[in-house]
Protein backbone atom coordinates (compact mmCIF):
# COMPACT_ATOMS: atom_id res chain seq x y z
CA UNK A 1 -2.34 -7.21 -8.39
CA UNK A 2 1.29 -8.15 -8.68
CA UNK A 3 2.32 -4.81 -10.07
CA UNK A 4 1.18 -3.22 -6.61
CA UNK A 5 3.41 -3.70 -4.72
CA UNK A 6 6.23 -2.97 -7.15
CA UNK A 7 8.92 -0.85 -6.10
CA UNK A 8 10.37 2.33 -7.88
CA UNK A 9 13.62 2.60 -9.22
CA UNK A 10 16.85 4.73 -7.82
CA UNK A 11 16.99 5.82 -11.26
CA UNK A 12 13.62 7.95 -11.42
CA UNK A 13 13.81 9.21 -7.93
CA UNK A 14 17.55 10.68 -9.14
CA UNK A 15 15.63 12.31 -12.08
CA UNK A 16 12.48 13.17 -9.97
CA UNK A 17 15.28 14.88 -7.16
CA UNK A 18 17.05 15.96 -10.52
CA UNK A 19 13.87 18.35 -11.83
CA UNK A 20 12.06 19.29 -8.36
CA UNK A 21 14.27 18.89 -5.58
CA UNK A 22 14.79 16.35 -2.89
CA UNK A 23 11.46 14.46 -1.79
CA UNK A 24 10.79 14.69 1.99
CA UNK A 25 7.97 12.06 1.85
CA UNK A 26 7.01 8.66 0.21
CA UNK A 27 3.16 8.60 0.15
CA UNK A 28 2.85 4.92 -0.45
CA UNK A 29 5.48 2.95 0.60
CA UNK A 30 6.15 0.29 2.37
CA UNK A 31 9.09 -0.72 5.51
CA UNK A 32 11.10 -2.18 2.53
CA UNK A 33 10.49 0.10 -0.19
CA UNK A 34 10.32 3.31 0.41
CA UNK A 35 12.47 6.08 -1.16
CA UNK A 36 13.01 8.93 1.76
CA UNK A 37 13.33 8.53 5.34
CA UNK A 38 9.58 9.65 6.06
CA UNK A 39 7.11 7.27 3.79
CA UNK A 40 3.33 6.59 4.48
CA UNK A 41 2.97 2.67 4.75
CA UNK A 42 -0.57 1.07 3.68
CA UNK A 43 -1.48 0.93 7.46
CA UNK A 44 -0.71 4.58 7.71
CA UNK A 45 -3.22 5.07 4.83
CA UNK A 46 -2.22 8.08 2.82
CA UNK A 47 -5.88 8.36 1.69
CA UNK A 48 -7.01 9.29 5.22
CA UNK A 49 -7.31 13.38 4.79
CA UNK A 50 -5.82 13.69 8.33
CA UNK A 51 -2.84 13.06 7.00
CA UNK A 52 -2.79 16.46 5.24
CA UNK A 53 -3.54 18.06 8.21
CA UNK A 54 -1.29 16.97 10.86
CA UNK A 55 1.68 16.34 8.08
CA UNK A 56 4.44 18.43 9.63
CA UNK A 57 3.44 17.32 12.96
CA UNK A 58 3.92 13.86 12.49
CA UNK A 59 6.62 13.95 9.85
CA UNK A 60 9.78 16.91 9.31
CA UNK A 61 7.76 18.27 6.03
CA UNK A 62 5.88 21.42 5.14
CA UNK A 63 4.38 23.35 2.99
CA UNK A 64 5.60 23.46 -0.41
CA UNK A 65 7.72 20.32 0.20
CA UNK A 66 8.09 17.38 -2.35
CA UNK A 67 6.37 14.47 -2.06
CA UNK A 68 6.31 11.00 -4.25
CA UNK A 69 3.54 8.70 -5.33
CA UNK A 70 3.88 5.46 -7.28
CA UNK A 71 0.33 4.26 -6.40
CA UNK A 72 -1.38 0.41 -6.26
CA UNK A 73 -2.04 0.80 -10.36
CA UNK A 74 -4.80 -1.60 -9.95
CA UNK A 75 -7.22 1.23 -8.75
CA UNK A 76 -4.93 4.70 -8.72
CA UNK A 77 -7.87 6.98 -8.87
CA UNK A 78 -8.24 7.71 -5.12
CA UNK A 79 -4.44 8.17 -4.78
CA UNK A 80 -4.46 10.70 -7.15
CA UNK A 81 -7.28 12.77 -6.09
CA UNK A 82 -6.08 12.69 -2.62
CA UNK A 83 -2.32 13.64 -4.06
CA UNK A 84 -4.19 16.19 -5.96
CA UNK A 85 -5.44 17.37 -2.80
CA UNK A 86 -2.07 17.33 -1.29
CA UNK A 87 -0.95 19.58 -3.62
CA UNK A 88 -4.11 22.26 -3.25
CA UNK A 89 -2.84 22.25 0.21
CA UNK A 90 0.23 23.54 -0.44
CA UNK A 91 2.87 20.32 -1.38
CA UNK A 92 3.97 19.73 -4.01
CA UNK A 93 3.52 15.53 -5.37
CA UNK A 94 5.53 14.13 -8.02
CA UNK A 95 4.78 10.49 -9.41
CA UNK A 96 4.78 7.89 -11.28
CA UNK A 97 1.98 5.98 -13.54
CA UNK A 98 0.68 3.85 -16.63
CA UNK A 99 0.36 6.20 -19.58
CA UNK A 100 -3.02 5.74 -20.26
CA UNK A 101 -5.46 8.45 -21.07
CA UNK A 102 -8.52 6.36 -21.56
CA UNK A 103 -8.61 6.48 -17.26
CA UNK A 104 -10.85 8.73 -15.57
CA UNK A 105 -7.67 9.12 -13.31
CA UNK A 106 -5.50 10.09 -15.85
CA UNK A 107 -8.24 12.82 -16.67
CA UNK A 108 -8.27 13.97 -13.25
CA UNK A 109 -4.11 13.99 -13.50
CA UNK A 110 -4.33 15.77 -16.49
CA UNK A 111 -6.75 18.76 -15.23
CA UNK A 112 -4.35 19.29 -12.10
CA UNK A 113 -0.75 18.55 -12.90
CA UNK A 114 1.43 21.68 -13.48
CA UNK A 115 3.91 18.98 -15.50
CA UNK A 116 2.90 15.33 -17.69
CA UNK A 117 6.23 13.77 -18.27
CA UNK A 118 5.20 10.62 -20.54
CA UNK A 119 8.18 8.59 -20.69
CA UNK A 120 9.43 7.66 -24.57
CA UNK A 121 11.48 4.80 -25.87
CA UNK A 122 11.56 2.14 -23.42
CA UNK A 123 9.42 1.35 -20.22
CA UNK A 124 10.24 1.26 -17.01
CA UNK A 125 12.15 -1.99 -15.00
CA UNK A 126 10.39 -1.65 -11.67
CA UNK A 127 12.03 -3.35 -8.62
CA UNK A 128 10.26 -6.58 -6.92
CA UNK A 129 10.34 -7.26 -3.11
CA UNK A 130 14.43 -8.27 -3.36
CA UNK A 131 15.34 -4.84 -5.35
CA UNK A 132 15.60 -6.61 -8.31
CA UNK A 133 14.42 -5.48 -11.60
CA UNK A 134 11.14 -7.41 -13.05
CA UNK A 135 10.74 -7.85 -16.64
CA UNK A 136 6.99 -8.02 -16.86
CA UNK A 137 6.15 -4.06 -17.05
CA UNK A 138 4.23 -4.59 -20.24
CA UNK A 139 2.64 -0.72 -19.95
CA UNK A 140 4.15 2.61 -21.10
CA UNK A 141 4.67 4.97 -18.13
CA UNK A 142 4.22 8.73 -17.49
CA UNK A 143 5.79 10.94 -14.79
CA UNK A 144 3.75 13.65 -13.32
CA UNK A 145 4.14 16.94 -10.74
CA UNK A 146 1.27 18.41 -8.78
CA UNK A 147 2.66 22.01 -8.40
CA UNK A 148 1.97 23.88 -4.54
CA UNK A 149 -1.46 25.25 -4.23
CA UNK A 150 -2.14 24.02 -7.89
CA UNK A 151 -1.19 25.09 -10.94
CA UNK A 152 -2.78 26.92 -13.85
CA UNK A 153 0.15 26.20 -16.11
CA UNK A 154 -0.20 22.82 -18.31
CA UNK A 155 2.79 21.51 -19.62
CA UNK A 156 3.59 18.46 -21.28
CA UNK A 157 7.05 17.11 -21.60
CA UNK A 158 8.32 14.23 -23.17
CA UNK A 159 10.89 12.34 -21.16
CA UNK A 160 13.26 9.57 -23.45
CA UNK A 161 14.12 6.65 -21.57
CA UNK A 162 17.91 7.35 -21.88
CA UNK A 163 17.10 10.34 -19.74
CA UNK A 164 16.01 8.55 -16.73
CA UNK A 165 18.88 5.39 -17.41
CA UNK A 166 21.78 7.45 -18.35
CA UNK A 167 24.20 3.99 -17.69
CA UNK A 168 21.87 1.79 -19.80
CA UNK A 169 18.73 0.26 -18.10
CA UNK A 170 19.43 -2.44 -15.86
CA UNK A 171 19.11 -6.53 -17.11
CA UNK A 172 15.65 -7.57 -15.97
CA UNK A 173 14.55 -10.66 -14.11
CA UNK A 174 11.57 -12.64 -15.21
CA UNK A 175 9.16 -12.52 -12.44
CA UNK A 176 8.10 -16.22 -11.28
């Protein structure tokens, strides 16, 4: 799918960074989008459980370190039981997703996350290949964080648009 490979914007890593603290680790990113200095590429394949294991070997982060996710949201389930796995081994994952609570991924998101963020008043302009914004996000979007070593606390918080764009969102380009 198209929406893949989409890239996420300055703009919600400032008020990811804003909330949790600076993230030490892209999970799925790619050599030209990729919002930290250390970032999983496909080939690295974040869903590979060694990853967990050898994380501070291979990469400067540790336990209770944040991490970011804005999974392929064609099939997001295995990302986010393996970020939810992350964070039962002591990181803690923030993200970005649809808002859709039909998914048996946003089920499993739901049962784990210490924090839903779903995202009011506008959606999201993505970034294509170029860093450009795209104008075909046609979903509603939800921010999550997986807490370290889990969380029994359940909050839900309702994040307005203007939050995230304090400047006004930036004028989208129609995706050819």
């Amino acid at each position: 799918m198209a929406n893949d490979l989409w890239r996420t914007p300055l703009e919600v890593i400032d008020y990811i960074q804003s909330r949790f603290g600076e993230i030490q680790l892209d999970l799925c990113a790619s050599e030209s989008g990729h919002v930290c200095d250390e970032y999983l590429t496909e080939e690295c394949d974040f869903l590979d459980d060694d990853w967990i294991a050898y994380c501070g070997e291979d990469f400067n982060v540790h336990t209770g370190d944040l991490c970011w996710i804005n999974p392929p949201y064609s099939n997001p389930l295995p990302f986010v039981k393996q970020a939810i796995k992350w964070s039962n081994a002591g990181y803690s994952v923030a993200g970005i997703l649809n808002n859709d609570p039909s998914t048996k991924w946003y089920v499993e998101l739901e049962s784990n996350a210490a924090i839903i963020m779903p995202i009011m008043g506008g959606r999201i302009a993505f970034l294509d290949d170029n860093g450009d914004p795209i104008v075909s996000n046609n979903k509603p979007q939800l921010m999550f964080y997986l807490a370290p070593f889990g969380s029994k606390t359940k909050t839900v918080e309702h994040v307005h648009i203007d939050e995230i764009y304090p400047n006004g969102k930036p004028k989208k380009n129609k995706v050819k």
